[in-house]
Protein backbone atom coordinates (compact mmCIF):
# COMPACT_ATOMS: atom_id res chain seq x y z
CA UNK A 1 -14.22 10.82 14.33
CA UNK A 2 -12.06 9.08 16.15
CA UNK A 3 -10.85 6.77 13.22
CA UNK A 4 -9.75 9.95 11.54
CA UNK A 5 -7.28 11.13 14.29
CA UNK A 6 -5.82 7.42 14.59
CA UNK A 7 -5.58 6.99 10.69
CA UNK A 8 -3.11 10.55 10.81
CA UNK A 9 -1.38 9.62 13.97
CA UNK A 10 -0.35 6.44 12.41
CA UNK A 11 -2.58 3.81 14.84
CA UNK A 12 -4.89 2.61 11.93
CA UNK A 13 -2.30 0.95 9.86
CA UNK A 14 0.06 -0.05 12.68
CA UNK A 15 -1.28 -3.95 12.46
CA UNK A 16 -0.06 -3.72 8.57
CA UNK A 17 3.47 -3.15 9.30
CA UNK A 18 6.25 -5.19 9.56
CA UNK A 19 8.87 -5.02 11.99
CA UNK A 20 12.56 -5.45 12.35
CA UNK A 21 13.92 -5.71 15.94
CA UNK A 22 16.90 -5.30 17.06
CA UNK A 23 17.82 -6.05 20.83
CA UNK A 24 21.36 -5.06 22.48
CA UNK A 25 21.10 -8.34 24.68
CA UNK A 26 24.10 -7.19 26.90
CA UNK A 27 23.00 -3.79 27.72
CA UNK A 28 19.18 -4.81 28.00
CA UNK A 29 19.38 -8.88 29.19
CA UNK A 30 20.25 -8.14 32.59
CA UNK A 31 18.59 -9.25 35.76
CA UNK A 32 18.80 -5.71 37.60
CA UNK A 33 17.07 -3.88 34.50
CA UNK A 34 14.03 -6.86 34.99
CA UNK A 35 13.17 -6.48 30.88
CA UNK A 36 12.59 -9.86 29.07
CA UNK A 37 11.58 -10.52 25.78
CA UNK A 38 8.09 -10.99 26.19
CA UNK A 39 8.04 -7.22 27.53
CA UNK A 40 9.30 -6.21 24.25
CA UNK A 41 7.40 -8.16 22.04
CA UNK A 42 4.43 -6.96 23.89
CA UNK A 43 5.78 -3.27 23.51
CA UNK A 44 6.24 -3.72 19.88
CA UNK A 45 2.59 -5.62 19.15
CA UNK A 46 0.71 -1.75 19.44
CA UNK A 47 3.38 -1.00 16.22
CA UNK A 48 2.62 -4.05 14.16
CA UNK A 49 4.17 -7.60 13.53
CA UNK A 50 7.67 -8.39 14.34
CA UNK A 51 8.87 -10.11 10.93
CA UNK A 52 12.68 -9.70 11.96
CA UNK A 53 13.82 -10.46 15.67
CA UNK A 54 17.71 -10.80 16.27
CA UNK A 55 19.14 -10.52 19.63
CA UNK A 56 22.79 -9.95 19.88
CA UNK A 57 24.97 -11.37 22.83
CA UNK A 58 28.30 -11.54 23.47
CA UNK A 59 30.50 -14.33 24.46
CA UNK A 60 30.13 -14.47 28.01
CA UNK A 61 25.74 -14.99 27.31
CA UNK A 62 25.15 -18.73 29.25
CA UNK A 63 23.28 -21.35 27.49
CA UNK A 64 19.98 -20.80 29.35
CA UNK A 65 20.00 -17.13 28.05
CA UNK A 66 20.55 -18.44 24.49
CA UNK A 67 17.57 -20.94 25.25
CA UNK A 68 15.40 -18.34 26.21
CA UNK A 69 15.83 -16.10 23.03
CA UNK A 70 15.36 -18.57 21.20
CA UNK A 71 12.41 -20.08 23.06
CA UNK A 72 10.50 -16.51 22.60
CA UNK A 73 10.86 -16.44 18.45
CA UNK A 74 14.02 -14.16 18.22
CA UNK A 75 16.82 -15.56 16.26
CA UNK A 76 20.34 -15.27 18.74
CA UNK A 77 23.52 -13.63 17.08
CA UNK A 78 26.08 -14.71 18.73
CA UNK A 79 29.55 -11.97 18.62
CA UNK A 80 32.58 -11.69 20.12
CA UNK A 81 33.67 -8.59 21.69
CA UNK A 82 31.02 -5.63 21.49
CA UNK A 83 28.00 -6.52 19.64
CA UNK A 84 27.27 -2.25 18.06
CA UNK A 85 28.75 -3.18 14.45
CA UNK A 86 26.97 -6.26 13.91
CA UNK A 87 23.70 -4.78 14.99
CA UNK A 88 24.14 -1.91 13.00
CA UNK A 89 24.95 -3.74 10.21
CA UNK A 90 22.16 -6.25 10.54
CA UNK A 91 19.73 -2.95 11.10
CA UNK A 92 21.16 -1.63 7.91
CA UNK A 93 19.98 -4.62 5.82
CA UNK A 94 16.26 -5.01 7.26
CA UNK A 95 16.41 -1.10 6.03
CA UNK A 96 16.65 -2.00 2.36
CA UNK A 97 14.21 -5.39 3.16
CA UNK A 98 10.69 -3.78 1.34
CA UNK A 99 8.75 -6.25 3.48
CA UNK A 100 9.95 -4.24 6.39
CA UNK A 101 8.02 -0.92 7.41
CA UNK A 102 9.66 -0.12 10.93
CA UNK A 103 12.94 -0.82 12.55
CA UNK A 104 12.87 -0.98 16.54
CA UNK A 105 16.10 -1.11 18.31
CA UNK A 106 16.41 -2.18 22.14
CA UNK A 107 19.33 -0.44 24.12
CA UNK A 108 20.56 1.92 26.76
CA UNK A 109 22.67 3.67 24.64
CA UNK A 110 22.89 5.97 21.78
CA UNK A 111 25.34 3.52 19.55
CA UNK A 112 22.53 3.26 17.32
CA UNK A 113 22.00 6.52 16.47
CA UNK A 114 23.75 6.35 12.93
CA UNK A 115 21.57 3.17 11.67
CA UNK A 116 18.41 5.34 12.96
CA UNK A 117 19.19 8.50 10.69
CA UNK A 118 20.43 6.29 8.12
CA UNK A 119 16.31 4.18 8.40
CA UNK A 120 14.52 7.05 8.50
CA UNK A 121 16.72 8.51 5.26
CA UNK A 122 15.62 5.56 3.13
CA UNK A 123 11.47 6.17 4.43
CA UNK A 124 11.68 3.28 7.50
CA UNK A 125 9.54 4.41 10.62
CA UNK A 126 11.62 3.68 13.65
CA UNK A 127 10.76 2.83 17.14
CA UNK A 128 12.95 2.94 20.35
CA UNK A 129 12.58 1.04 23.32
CA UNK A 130 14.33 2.19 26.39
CA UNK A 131 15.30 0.61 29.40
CA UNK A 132 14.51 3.74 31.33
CA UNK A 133 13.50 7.71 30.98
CA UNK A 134 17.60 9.09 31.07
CA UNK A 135 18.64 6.30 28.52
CA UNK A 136 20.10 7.76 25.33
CA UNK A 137 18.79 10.94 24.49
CA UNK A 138 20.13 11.10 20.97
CA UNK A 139 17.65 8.27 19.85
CA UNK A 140 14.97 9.43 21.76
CA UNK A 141 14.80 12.72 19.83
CA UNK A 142 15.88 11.07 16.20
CA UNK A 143 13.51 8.20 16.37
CA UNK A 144 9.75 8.75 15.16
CA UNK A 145 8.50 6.44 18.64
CA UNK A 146 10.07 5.73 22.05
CA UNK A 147 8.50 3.21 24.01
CA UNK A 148 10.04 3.42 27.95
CA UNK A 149 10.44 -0.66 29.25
CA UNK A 150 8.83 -1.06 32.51
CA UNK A 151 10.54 -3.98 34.60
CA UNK A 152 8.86 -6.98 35.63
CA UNK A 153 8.25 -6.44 39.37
C-alpha cells in the first residue's frame, strides 16, 4: 500500500536520480546562518545522489573555506564580483547533462529563479534549499521541492 503512494509521490525512485547542486557560498557560507555542507548533502541524500556539486565564492572566500568545500566532495568555483551568472550558467549546463535528473540550488535569494523555469522547461525536477522559511518566495513556489536548512546549534 504504502509502496504505491511513495512510487506516485516520487520517494521510490529518489535513490535513482542524479543530482546537480548548486550552492550560493556567499549568501549561504556564513557563520550567523550556521549551514555547512554536510547539512546540505544530508538534505539532498532523501532526493538521490549528488553527481554535480559546485560551490561558488567570491574573492574575499579565505583559504580554510576553500579547504573545507573541497574537503566535503564539492568542486569550488572561484568568481570575482557576484557569483548569480556563473551559477546560472553552470545550472544551465547540468540541465542539458542526461545523467542528471534534478537540479538543487542553495540560496537566500530568488536570483535563480530564471535557471529554475528554464530546468523544469527541459523535464529536470528541481529542489530548493533555503536558509530559512521568508527566503525567496519566487523559488519556493516555481521549484517542484523546498527543503528549509536548519542551523547547526
Amino acid at each position: 500500500m504504502f509502496d504505491d503512494l511513495k512510487s506516485k509521490v516520487g520517494l521510490k525512485r529518489a535513490k535513482n536520480r542524479n543530482i546537480a547542486v548548486f550552492v550560493d557560498g556567499p549568501n549561504i557560507l556564513r557563520k550567523e546562518l550556521g549551514i555547512s555542507l554536510s547539512d546540505i548533502k544530508s538534505a539532498l541524500s532523501s532526493f538521490g545522489k549528488i553527481k554535480i556539486g559546485k560551490v561558488f565564492l567570491n574573492q574575499f572566500a579565505s583559504d580554510k573555506l576553500v579547504e573545507a568545500v573541497v574537503n566535503q566532495g564539492f568542486e569550488s568555483v572561484m568568481t570575482v564580483g557576484d557569483i548569480d551568472v556563473a551559477m546560472a550558467v553552470e545550472a544551465m549546463e547540468a540541465v542539458f547533462n542526461p545523467a542528471i535528473g534534478m537540479i538543487a540550488f542553495v540560496s537566500r535569494d530568488a536570483d535563480f529563479w530564471p535557471a529554475i523555469v528554464k530546468a523544469k522547461r527541459y523535464g529536470k525536477e528541481t529542489v530548493v534549499l533555503l536558509a530559512d522559511a521568508s527566503s525567496a518566495v519566487s523559488l519556493k513556489n516555481t521549484s517542484d521541492f523546498v527543503v528549509i536548512l536548519k542551523p547547526n546549534q
